[in-house]
N, C-alpha and C. Protein backbone atom coordinates (compact mmCIF):
# COMPACT_ATOMS: atom_id res chain seq x y z
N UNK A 1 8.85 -4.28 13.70
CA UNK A 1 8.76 -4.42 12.26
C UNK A 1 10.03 -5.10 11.75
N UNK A 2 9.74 -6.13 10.70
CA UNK A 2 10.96 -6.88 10.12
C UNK A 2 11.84 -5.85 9.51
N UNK A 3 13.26 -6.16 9.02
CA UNK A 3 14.31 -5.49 8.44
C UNK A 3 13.77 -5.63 7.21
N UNK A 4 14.11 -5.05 5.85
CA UNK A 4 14.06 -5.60 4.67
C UNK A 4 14.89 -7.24 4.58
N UNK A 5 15.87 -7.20 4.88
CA UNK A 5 16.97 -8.37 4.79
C UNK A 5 16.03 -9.75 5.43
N UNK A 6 15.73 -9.91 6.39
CA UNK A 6 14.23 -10.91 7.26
C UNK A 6 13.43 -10.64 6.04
N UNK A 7 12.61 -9.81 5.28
CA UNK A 7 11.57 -10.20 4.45
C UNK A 7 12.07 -10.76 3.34
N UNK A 8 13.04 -10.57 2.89
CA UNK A 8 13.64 -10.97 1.69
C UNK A 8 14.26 -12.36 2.24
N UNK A 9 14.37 -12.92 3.50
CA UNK A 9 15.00 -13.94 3.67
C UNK A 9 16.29 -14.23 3.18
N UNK A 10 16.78 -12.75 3.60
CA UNK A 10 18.36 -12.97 3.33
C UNK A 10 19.34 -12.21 4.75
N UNK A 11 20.76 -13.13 5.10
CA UNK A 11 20.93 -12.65 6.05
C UNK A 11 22.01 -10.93 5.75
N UNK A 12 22.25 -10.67 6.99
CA UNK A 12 22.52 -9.30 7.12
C UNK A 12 23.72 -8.96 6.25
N UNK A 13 24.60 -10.18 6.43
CA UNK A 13 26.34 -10.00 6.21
C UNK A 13 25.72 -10.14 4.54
N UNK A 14 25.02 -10.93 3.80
CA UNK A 14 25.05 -11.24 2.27
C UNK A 14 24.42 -9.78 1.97
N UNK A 15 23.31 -8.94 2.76
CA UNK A 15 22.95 -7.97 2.29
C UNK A 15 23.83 -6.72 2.05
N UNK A 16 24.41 -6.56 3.23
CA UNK A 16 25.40 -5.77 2.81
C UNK A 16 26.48 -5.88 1.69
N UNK A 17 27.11 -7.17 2.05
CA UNK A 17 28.25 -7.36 0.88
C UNK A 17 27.98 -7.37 -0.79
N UNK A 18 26.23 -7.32 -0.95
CA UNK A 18 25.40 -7.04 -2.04
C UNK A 18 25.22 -5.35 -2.40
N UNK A 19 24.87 -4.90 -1.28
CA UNK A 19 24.79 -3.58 -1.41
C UNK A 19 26.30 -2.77 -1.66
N UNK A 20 27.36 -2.94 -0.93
CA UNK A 20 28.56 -2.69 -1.24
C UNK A 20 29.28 -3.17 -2.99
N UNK A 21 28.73 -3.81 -3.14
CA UNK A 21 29.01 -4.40 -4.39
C UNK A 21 28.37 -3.36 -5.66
N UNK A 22 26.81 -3.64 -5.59
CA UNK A 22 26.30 -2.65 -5.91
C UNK A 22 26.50 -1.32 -5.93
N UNK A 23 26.51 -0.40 -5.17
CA UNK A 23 27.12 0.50 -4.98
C UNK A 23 28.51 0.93 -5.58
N UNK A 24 29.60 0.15 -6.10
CA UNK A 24 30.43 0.22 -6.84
C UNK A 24 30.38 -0.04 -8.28
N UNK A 25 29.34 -0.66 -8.51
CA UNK A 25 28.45 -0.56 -9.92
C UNK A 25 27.72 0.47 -10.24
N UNK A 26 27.30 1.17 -9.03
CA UNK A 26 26.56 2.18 -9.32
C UNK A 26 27.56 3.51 -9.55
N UNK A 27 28.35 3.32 -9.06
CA UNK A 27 29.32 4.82 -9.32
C UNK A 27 30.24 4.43 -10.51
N UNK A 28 30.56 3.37 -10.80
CA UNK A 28 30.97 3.34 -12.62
C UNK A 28 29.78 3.40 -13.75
N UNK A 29 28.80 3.44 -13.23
CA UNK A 29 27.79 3.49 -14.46
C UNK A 29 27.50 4.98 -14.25
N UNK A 30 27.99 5.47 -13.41
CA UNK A 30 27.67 7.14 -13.25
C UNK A 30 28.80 8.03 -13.97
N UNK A 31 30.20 7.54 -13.91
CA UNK A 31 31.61 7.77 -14.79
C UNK A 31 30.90 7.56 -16.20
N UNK A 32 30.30 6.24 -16.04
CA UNK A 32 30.30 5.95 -18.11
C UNK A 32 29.18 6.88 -18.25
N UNK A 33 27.69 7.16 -17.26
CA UNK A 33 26.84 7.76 -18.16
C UNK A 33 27.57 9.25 -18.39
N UNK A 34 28.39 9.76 -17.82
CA UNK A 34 29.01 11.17 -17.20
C UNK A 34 29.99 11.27 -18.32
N UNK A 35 30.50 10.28 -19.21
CA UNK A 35 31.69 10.31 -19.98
C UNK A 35 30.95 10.10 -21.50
N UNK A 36 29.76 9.82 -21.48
CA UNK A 36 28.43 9.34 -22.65
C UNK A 36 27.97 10.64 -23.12
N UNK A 37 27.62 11.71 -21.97
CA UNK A 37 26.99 12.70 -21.88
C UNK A 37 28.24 13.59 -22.42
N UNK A 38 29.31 13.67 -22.21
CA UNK A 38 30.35 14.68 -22.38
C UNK A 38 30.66 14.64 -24.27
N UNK A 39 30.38 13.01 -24.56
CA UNK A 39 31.02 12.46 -25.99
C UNK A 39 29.79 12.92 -26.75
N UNK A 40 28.52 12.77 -26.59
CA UNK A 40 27.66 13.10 -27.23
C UNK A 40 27.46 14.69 -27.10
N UNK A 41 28.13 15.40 -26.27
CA UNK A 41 27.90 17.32 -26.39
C UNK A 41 28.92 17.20 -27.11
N UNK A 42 30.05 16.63 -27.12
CA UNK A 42 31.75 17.50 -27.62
C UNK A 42 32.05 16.19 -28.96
N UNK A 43 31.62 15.23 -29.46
CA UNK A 43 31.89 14.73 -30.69
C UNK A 43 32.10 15.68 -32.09
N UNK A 44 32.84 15.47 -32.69
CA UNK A 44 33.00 16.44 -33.77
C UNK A 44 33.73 15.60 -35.30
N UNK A 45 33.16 15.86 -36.32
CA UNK A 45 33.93 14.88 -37.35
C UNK A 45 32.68 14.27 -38.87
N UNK A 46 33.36 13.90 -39.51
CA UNK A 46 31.67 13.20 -40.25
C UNK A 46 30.89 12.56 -40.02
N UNK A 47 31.37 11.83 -38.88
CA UNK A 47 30.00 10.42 -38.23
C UNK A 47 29.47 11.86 -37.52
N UNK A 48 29.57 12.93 -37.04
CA UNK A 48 28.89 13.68 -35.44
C UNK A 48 27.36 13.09 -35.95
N UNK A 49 26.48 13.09 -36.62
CA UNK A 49 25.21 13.22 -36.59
C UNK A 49 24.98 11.50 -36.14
N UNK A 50 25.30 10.61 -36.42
CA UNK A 50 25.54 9.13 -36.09
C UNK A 50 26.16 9.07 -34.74
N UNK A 51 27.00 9.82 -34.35
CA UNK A 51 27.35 9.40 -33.11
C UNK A 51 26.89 10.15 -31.95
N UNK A 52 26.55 11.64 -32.19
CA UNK A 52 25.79 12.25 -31.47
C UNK A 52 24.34 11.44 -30.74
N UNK A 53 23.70 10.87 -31.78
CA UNK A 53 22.51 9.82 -32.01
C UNK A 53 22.69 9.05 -30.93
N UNK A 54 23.92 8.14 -31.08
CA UNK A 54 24.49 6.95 -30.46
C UNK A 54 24.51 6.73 -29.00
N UNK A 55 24.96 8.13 -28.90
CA UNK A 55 25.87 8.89 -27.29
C UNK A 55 24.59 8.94 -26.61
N UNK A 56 23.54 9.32 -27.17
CA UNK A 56 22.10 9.95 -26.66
C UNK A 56 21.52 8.97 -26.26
N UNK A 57 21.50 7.66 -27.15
CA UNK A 57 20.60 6.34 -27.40
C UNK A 57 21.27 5.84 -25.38
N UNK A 58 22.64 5.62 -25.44
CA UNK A 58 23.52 4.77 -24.54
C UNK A 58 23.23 5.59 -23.06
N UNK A 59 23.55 7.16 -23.27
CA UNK A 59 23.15 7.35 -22.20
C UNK A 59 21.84 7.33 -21.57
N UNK A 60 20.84 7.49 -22.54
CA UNK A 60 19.36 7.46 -21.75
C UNK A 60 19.34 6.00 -21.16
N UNK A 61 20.21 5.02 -21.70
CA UNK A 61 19.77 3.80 -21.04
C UNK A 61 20.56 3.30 -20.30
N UNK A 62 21.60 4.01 -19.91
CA UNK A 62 22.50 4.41 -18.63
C UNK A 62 21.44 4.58 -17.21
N UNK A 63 20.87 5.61 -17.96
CA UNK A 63 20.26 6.58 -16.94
C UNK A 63 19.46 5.84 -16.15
N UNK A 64 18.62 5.02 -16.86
CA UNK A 64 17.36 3.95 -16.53
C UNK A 64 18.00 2.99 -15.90
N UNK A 65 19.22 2.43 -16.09
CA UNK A 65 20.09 1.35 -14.87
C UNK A 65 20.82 2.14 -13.36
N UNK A 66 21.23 3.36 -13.98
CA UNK A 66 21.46 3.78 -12.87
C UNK A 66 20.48 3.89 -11.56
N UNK A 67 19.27 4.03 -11.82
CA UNK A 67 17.79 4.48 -11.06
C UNK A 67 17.18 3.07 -10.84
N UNK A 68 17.68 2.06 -11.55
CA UNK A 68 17.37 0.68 -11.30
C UNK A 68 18.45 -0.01 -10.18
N UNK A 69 19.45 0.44 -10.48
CA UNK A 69 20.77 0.00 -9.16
C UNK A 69 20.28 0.68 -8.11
N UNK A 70 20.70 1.68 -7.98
CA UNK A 70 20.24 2.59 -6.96
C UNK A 70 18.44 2.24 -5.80
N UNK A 71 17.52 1.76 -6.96
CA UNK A 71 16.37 1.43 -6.03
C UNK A 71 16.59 -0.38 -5.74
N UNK A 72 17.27 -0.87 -6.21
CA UNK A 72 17.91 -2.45 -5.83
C UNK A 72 18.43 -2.39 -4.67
N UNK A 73 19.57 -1.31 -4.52
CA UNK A 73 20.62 -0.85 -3.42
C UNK A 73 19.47 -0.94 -2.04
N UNK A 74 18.54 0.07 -1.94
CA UNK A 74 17.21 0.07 -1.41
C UNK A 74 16.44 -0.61 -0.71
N UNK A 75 15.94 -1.81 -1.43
CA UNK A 75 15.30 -2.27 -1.43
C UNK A 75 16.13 -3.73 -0.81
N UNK A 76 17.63 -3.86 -0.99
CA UNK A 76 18.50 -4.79 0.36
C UNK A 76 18.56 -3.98 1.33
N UNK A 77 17.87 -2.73 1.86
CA UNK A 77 18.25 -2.07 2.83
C UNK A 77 19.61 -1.45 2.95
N UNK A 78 19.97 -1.10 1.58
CA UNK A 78 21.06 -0.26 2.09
C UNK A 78 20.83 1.40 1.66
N UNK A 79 21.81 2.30 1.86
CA UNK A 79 21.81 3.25 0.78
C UNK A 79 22.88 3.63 -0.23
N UNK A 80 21.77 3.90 -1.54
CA UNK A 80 22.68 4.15 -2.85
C UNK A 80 23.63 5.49 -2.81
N UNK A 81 25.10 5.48 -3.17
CA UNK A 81 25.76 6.15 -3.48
C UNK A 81 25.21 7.46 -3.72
N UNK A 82 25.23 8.72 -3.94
CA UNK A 82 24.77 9.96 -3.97
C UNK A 82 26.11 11.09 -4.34
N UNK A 83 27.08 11.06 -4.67
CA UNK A 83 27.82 12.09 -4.75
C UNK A 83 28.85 11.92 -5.00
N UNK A 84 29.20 12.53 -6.23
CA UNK A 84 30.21 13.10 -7.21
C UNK A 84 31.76 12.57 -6.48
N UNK A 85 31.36 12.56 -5.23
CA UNK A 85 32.84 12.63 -4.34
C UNK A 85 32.91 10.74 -4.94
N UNK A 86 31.86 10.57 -4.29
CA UNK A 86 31.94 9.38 -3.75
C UNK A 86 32.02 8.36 -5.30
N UNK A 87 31.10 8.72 -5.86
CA UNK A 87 31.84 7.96 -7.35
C UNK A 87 32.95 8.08 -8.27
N UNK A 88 33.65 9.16 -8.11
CA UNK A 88 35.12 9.38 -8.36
C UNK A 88 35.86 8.35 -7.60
N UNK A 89 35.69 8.28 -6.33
CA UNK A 89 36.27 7.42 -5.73
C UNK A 89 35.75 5.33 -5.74
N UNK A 90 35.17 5.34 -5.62
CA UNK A 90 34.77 4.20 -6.32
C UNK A 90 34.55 3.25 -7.36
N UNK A 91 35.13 4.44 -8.48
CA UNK A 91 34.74 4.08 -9.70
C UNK A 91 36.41 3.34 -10.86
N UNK A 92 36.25 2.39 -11.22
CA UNK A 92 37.17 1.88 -12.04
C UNK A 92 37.07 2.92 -13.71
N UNK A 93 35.98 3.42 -13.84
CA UNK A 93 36.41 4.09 -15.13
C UNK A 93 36.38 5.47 -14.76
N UNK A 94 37.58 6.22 -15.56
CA UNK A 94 37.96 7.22 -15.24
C UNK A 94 37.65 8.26 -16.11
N UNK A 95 37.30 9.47 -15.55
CA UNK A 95 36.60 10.40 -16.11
C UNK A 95 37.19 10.37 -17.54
N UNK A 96 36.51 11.38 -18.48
CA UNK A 96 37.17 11.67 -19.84
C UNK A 96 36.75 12.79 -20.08
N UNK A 97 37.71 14.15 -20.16
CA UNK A 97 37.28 15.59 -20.75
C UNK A 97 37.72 15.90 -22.04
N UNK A 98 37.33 16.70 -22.46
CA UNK A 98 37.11 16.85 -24.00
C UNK A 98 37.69 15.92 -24.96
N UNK A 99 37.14 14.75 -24.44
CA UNK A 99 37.28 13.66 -25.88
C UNK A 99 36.59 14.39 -26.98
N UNK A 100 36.95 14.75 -28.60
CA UNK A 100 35.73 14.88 -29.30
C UNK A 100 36.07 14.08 -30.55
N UNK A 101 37.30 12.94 -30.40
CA UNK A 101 37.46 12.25 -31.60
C UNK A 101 36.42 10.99 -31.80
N UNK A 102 35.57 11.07 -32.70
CA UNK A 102 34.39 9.74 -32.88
C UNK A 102 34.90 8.32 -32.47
N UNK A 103 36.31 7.86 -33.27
CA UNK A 103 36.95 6.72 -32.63
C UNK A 103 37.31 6.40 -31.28
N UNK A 104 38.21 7.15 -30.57
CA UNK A 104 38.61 7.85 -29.52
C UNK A 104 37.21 7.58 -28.55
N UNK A 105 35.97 8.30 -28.97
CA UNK A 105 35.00 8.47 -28.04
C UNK A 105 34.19 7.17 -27.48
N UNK A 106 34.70 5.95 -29.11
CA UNK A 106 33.79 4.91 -29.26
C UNK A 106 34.92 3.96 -28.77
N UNK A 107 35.99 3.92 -28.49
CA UNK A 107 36.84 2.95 -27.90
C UNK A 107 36.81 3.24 -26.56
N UNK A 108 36.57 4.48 -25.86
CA UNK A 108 36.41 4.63 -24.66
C UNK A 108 35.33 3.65 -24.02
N UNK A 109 34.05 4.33 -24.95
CA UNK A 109 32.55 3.46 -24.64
C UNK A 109 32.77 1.76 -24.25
N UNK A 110 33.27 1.42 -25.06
CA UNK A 110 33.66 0.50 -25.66
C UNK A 110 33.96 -0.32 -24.00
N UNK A 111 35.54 -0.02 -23.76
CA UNK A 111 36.19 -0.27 -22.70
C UNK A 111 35.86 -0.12 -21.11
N UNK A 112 34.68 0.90 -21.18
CA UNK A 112 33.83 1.16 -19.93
C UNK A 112 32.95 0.41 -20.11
N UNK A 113 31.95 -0.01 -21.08
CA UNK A 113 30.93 -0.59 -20.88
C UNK A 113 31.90 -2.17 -20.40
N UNK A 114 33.00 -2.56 -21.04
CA UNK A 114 33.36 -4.09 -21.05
C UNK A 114 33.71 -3.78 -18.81
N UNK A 115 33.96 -2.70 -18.74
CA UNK A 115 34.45 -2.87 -17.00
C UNK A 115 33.37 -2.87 -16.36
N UNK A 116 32.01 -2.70 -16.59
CA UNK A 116 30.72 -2.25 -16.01
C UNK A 116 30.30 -4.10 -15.91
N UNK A 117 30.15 -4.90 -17.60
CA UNK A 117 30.08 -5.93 -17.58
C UNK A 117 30.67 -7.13 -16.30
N UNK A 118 32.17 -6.38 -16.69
CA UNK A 118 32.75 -7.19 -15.63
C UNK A 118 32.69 -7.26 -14.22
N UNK A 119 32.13 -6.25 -14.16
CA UNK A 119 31.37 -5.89 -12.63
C UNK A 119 30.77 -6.76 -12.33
N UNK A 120 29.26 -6.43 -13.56
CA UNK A 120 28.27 -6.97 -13.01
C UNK A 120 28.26 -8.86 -13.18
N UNK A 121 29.19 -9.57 -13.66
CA UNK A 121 29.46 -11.04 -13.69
C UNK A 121 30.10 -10.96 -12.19
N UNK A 122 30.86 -9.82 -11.76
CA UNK A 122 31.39 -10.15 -10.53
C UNK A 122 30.14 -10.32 -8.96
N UNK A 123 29.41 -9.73 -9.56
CA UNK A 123 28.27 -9.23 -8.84
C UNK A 123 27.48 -11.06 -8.42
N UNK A 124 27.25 -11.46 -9.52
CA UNK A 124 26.40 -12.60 -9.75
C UNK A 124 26.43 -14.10 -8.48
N UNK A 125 27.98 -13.99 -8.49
CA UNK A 125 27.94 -15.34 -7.55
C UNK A 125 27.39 -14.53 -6.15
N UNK A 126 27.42 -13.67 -5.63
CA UNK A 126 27.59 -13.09 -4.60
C UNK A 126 26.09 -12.96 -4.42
N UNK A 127 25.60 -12.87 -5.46
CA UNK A 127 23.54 -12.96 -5.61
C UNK A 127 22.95 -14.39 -5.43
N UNK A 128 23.69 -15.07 -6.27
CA UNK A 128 23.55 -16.11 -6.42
C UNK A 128 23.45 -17.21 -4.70
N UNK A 129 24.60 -16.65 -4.30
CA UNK A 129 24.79 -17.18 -3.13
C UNK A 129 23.92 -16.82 -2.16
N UNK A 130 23.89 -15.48 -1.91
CA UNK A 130 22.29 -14.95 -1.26
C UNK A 130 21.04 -15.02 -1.36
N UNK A 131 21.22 -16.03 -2.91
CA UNK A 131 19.65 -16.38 -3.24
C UNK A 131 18.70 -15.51 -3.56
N UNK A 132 19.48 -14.45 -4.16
CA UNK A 132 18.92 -13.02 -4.57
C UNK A 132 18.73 -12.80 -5.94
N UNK A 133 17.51 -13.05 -6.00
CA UNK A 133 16.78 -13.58 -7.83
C UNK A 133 16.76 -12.17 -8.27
N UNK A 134 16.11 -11.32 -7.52
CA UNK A 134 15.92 -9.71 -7.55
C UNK A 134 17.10 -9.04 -8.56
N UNK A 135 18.58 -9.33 -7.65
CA UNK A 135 19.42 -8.81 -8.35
C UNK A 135 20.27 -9.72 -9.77
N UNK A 136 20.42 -11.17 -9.24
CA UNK A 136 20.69 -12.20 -10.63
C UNK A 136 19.59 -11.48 -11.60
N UNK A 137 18.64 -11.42 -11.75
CA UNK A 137 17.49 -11.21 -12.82
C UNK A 137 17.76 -9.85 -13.57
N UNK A 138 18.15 -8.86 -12.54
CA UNK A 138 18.16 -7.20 -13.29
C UNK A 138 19.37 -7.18 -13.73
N UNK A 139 20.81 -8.12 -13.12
CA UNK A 139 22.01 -8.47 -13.96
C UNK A 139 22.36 -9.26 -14.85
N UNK A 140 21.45 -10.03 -14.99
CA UNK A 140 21.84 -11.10 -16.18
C UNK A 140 21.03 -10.39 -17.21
N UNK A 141 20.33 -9.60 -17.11
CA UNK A 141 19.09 -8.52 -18.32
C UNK A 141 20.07 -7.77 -19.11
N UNK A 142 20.32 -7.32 -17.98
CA UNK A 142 21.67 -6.35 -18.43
C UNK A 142 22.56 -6.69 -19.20
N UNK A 143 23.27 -7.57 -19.02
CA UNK A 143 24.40 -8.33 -19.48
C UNK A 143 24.34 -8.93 -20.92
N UNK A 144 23.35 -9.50 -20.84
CA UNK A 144 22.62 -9.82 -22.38
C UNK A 144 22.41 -8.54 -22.92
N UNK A 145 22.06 -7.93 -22.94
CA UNK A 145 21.82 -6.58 -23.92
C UNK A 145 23.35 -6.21 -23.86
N UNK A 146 24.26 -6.06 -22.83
CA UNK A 146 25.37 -5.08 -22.71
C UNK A 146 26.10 -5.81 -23.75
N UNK A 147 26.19 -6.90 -23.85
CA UNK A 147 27.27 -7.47 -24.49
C UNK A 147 26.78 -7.69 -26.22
N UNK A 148 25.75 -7.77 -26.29
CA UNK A 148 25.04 -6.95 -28.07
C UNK A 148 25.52 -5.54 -28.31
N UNK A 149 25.43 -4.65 -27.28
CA UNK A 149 26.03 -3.24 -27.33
C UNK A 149 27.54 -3.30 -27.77
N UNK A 150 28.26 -4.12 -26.94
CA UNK A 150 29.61 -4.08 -26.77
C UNK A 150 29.93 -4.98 -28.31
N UNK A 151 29.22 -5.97 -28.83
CA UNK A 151 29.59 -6.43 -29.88
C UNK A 151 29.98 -5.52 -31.12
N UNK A 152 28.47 -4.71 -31.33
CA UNK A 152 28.28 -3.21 -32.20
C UNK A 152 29.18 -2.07 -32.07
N UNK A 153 29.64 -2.30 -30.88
CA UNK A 153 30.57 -1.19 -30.55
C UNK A 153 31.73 -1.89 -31.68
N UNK A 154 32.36 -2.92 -31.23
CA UNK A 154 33.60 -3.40 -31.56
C UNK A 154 33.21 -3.81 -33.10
N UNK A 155 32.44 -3.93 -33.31
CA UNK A 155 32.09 -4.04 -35.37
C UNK A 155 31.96 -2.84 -36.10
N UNK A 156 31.65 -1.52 -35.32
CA UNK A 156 31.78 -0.23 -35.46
C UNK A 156 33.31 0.12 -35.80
N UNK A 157 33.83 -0.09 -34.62
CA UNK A 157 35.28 0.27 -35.08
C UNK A 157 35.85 -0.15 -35.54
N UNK A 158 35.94 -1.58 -36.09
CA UNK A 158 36.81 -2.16 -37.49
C UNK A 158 36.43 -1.59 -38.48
N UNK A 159 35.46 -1.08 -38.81
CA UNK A 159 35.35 -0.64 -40.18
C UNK A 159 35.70 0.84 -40.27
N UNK A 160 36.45 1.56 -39.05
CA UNK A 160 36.81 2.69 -39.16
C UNK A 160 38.38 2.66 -39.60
């Protein structure tokens, strides 16, 4: 039986260095949904009902990329990240405990989503080169929406 990497007509070394890649995208989007989830329980202030909202909106659609990386990871034949250990360690954004200042919570967002971005542009040539439409397609989706997010974010906080 063929490898996944042979059906996909991609060779072994691009699959991996895709999946490794991935996989380090996948454990910072697990920090930001993990730091989303903490801001939306512990926010406190006059926006809470607006930002509580916010925190809820970002992480559910965290959640849905995370389960989208993870079956990508997969589907190059590798396996996705799985544990707390392992995305602490992999991860460029760093945890955040009891943030509960609204600004504070939304400059964090802010600054994780822009390192997640920058990931995933890092991600691209490396797809690109492997001829891997699969993953160019679910990252450039992303990216376009992330960076409307990240705009709102940053027009949010000037007016605070």
């Amino acid at each position: 039986m063929k490898t996944m990497n042979e059906l996909l007509g991609m060779k072994t070394e691009q699959s991996i260095d895709l999946t490794n890649k991935l996989n380090g995208l996948l454990a910072n989007y697990q920090l930001y949904y993990q730091n989303l989830r903490g801001f939306h329980w512990n926010v406190k202030g006059e926006k809470f009902f607006e930002l509580h909202t916010k925190f809820e909106e970002l992480y559910d659609d965290a959640v849905l990329k995370i389960d989208e990386i993870a079956e990508r990871i997969l589907t190059l034949g590798g396996t996705p990240l799985h544990t707390f250990n392992d995305y602490i360690i992999k991860s460029e954004i760093a945890e955040q405990k009891n943030v509960s200042n609204g600004i504070e919570c939304m400059q964090n967002t802010l600054e994780n989503l822009a390192t997640i971005v920058r990931l995933e542009k890092g991600i691209l040539p490396v797809a690109q080169e492997a001829e891997d439409e699969g993953t160019l397609t679910l990252l450039t989706d992303y990216i376009s929406q992330q960076e409307k997010v990240m705009w709102m974010l940053k027009a949010w906080l000037s007016r605070s």
